[in-house]
C-alpha atoms as a PDB file:
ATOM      1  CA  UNK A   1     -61.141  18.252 -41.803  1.00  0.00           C
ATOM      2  CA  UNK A   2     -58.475  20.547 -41.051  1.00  0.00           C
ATOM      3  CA  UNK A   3     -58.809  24.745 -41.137  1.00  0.00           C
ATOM      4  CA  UNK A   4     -56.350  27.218 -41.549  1.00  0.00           C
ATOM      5  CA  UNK A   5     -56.224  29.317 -38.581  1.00  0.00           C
ATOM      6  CA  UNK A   6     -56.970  33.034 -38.967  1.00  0.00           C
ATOM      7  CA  UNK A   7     -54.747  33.691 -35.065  1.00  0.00           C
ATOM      8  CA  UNK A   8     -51.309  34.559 -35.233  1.00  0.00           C
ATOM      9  CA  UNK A   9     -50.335  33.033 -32.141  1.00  0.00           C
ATOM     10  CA  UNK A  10     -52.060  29.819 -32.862  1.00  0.00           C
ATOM     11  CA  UNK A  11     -50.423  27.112 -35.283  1.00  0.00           C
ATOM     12  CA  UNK A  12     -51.607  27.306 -38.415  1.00  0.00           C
ATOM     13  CA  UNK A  13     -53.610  24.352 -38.516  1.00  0.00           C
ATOM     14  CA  UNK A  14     -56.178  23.379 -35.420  1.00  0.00           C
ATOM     15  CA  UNK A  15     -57.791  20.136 -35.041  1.00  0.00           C
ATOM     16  CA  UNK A  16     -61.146  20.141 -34.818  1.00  0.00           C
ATOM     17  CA  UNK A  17     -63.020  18.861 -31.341  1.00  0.00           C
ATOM     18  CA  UNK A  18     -63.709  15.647 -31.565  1.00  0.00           C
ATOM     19  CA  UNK A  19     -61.054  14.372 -34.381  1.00  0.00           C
ATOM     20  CA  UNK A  20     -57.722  12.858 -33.547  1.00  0.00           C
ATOM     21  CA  UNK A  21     -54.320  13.803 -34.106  1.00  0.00           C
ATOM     22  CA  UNK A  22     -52.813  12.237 -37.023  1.00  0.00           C
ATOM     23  CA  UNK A  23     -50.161   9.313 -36.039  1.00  0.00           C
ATOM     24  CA  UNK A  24     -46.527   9.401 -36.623  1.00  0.00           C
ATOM     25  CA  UNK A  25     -45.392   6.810 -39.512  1.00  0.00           C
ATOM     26  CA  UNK A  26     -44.701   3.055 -37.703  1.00  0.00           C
ATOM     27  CA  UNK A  27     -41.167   1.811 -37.318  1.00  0.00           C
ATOM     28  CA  UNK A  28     -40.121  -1.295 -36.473  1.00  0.00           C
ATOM     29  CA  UNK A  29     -39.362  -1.754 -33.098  1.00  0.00           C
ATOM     30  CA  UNK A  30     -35.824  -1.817 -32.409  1.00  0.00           C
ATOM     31  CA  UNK A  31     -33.557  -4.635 -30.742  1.00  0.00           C
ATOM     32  CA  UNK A  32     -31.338  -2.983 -27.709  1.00  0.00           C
ATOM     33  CA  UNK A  33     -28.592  -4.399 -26.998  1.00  0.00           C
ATOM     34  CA  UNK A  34     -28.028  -5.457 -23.465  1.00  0.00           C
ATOM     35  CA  UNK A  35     -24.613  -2.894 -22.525  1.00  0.00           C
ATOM     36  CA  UNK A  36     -24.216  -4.403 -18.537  1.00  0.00           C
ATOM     37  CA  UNK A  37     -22.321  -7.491 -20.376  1.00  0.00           C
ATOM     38  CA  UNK A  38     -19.720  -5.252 -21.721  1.00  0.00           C
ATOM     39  CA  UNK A  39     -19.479  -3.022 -18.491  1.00  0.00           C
ATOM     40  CA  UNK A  40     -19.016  -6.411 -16.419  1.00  0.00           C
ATOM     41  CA  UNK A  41     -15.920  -7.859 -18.740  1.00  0.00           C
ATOM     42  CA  UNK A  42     -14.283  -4.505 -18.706  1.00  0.00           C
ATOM     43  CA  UNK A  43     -14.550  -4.133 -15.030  1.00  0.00           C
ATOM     44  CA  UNK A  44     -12.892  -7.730 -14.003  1.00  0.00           C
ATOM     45  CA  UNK A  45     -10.192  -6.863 -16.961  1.00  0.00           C
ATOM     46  CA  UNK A  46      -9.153  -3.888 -15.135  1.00  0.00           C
ATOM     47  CA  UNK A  47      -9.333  -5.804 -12.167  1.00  0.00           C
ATOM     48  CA  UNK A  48      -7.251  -8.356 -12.987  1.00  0.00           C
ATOM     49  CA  UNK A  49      -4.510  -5.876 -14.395  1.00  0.00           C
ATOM     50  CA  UNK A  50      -4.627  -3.823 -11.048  1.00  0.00           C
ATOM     51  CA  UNK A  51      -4.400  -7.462  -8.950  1.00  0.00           C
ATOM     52  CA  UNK A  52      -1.392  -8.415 -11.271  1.00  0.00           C
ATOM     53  CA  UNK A  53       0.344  -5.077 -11.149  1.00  0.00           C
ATOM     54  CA  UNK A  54       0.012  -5.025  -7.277  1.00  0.00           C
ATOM     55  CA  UNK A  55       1.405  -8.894  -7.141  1.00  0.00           C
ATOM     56  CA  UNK A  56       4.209  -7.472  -9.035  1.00  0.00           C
ATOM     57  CA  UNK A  57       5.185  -4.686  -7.093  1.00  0.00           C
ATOM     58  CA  UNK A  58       4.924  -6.584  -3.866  1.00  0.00           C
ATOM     59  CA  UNK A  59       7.292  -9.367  -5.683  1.00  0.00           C
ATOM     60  CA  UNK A  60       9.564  -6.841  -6.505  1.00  0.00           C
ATOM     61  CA  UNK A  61       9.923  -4.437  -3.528  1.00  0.00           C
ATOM     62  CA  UNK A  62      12.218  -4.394  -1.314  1.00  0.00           C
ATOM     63  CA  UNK A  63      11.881  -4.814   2.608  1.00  0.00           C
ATOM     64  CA  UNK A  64      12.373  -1.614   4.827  1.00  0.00           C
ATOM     65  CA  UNK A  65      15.016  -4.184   6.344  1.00  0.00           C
ATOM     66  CA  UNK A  66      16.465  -5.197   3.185  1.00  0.00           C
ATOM     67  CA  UNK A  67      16.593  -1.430   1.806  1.00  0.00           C
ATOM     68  CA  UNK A  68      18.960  -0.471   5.127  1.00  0.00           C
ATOM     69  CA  UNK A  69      21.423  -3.562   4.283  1.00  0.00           C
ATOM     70  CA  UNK A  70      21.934  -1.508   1.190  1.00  0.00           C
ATOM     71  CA  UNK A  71      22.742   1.670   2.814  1.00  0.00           C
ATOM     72  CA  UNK A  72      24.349   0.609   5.764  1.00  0.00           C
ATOM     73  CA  UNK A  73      27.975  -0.830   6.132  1.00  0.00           C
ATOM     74  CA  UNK A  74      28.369  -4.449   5.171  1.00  0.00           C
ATOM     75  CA  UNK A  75      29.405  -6.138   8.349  1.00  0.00           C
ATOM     76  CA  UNK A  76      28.863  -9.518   7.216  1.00  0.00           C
ATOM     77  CA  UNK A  77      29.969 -11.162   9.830  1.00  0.00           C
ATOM     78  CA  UNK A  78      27.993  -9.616  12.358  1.00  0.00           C
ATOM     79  CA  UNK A  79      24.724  -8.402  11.091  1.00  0.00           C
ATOM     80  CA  UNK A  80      22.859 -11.316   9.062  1.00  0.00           C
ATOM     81  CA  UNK A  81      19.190 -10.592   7.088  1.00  0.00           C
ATOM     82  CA  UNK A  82      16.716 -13.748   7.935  1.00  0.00           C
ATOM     83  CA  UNK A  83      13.136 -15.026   6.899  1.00  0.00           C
ATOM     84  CA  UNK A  84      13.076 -13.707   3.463  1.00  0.00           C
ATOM     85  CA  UNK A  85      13.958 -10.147   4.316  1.00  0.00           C
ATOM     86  CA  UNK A  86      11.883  -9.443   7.500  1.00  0.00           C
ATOM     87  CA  UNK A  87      14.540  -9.955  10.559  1.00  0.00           C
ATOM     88  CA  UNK A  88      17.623  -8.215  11.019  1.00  0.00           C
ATOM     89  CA  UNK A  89      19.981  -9.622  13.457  1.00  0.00           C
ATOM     90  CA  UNK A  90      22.606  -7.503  14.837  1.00  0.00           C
ATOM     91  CA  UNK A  91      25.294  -8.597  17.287  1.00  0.00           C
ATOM     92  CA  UNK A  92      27.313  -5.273  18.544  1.00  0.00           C
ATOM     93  CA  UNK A  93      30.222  -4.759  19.604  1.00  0.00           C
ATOM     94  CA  UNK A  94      31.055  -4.182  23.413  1.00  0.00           C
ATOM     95  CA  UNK A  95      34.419  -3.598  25.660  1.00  0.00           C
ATOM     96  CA  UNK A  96      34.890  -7.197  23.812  1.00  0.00           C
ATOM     97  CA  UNK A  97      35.923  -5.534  20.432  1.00  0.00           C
ATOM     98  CA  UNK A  98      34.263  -8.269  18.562  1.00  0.00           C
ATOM     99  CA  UNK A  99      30.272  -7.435  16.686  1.00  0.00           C
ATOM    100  CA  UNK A 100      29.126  -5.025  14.478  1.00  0.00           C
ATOM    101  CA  UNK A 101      30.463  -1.233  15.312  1.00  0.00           C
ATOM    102  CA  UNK A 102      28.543   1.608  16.738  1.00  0.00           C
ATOM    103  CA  UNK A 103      28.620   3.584  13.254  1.00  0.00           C
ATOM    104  CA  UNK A 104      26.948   0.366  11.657  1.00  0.00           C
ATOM    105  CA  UNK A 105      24.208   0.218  14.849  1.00  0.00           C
ATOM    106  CA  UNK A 106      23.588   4.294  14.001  1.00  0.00           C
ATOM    107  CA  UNK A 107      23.242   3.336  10.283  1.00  0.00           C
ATOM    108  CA  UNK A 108      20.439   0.544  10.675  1.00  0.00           C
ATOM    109  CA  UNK A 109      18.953   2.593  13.646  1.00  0.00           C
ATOM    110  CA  UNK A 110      18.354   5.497  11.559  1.00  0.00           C
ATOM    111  CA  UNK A 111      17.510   3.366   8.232  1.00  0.00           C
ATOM    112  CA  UNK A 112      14.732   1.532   9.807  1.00  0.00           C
ATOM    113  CA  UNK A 113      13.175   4.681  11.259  1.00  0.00           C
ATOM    114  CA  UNK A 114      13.545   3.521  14.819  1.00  0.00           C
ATOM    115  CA  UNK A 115      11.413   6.128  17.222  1.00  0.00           C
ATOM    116  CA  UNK A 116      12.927   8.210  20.008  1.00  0.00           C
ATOM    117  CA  UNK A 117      10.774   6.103  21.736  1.00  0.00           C
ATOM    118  CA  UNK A 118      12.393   3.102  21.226  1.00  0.00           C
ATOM    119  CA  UNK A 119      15.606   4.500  21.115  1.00  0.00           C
ATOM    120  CA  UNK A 120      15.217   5.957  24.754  1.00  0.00           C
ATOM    121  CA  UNK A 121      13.837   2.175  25.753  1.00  0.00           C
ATOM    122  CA  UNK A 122      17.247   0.611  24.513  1.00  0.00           C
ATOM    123  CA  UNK A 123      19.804   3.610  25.532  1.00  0.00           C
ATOM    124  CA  UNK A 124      17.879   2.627  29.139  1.00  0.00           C
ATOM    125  CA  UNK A 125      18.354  -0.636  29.496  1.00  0.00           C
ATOM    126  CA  UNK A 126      20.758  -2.304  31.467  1.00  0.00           C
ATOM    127  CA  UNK A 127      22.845  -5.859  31.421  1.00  0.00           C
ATOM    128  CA  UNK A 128      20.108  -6.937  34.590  1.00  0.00           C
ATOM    129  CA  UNK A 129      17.115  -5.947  32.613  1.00  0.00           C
ATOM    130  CA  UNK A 130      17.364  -9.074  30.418  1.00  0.00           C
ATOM    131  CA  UNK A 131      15.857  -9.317  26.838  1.00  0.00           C
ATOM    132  CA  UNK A 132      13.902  -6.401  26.226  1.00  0.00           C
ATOM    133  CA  UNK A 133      10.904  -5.850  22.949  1.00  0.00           C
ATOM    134  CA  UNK A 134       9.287  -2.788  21.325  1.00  0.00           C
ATOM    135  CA  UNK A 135       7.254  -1.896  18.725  1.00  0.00           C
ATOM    136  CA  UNK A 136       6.452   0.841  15.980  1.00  0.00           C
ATOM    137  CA  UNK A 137       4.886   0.156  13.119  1.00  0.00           C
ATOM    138  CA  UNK A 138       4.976  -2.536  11.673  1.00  0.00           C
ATOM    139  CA  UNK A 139       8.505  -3.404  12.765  1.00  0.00           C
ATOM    140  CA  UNK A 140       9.857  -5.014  15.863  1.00  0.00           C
ATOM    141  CA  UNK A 141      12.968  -5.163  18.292  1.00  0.00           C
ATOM    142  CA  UNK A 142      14.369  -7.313  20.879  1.00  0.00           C
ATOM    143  CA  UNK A 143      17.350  -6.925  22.219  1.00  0.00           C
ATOM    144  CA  UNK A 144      19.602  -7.311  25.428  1.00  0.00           C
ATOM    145  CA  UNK A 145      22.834  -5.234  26.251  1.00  0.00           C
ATOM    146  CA  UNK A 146      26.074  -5.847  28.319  1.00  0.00           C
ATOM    147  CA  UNK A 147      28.766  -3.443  28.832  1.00  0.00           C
ATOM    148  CA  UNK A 148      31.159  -6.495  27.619  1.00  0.00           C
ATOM    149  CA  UNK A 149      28.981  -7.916  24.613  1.00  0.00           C
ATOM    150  CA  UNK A 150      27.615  -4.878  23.347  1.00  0.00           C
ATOM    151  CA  UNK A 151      23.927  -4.330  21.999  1.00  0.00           C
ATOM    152  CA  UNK A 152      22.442  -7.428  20.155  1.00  0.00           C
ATOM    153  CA  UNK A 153      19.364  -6.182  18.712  1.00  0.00           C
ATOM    154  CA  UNK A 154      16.746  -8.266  16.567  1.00  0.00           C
ATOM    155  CA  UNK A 155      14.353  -5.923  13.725  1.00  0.00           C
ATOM    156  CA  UNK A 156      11.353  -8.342  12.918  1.00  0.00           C
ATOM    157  CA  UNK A 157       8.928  -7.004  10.165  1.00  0.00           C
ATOM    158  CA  UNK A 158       5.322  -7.707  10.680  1.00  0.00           C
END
């Protein structure tokens, strides 16, 4: 049947033509386990953590509007925060005395990031331009000026 081989760089046994090859031993065939199951659940798991971590930090964050009633000057009684942190309303002061005072307008200008842009739109206007609007961002401003009333501006988040 089989015949040791007298080559060296042969193996040592050769199977004669016309024989064949002797079979490796049977094993039961074995049961995989399906693994896309397990990849599925542990995809929507970290789903649903990264949804509920996002809801969270939107809950909790403050509003660009809300974070420059913090650092500004709390003039109560002329600068109000509306709709749930998303408008600012300012009432300035003018040759009146009465509204919010330029260092307070400054503060909330420069807290809310207002663009030179914008701020060259409002230094322009004048008490015959009527209610004016602009818009960076995703923030808003109207506003209308009088040398008497002062600047009353309105910062709307989008």
């Amino acid at each position: 049947m089989f015949e040791p081989s007298t080559h060296t760089s042969t193996p040592a046994y050769q199977i004669p033509d016309g024989e064949a090859a002797p079979l490796p031993p049977m094993t039961p065939p074995t049961r995989r386990r399906k693994v896309w199951p397990w990849f599925a659940s542990a995809g929507l798991i970290v789903a649903a953590v990264l949804v509920g971590v996002t809801a969270f930090a939107l809950a909790t964050s403050e509003t660009p509007i809300e974070s420059a009633r913090k650092a500004c000057p709390d003039d109560a009684a002329y600068v109000r925060i509306g709709d749930g942190g998303k408008t600012l309303i300012m009432d300035g002061a003018g040759t009146n005395g009465t509204g919010a005072s330029e260092a307070t307008q400054i503060c909330y200008i420069k807290a809310l990031k207002v663009p030179d842009s914008v701020l060259s739109h409002i230094a322009g206007t004048r008490a015959l331009d009527g209610r004016q609007t602009d818009t960076w961002g995703d923030m808003s401003a109207a506003w209308t000026y009088h040398p008497d009333a002062g600047l009353d501006i309105t910062f709307t988040l989008k």
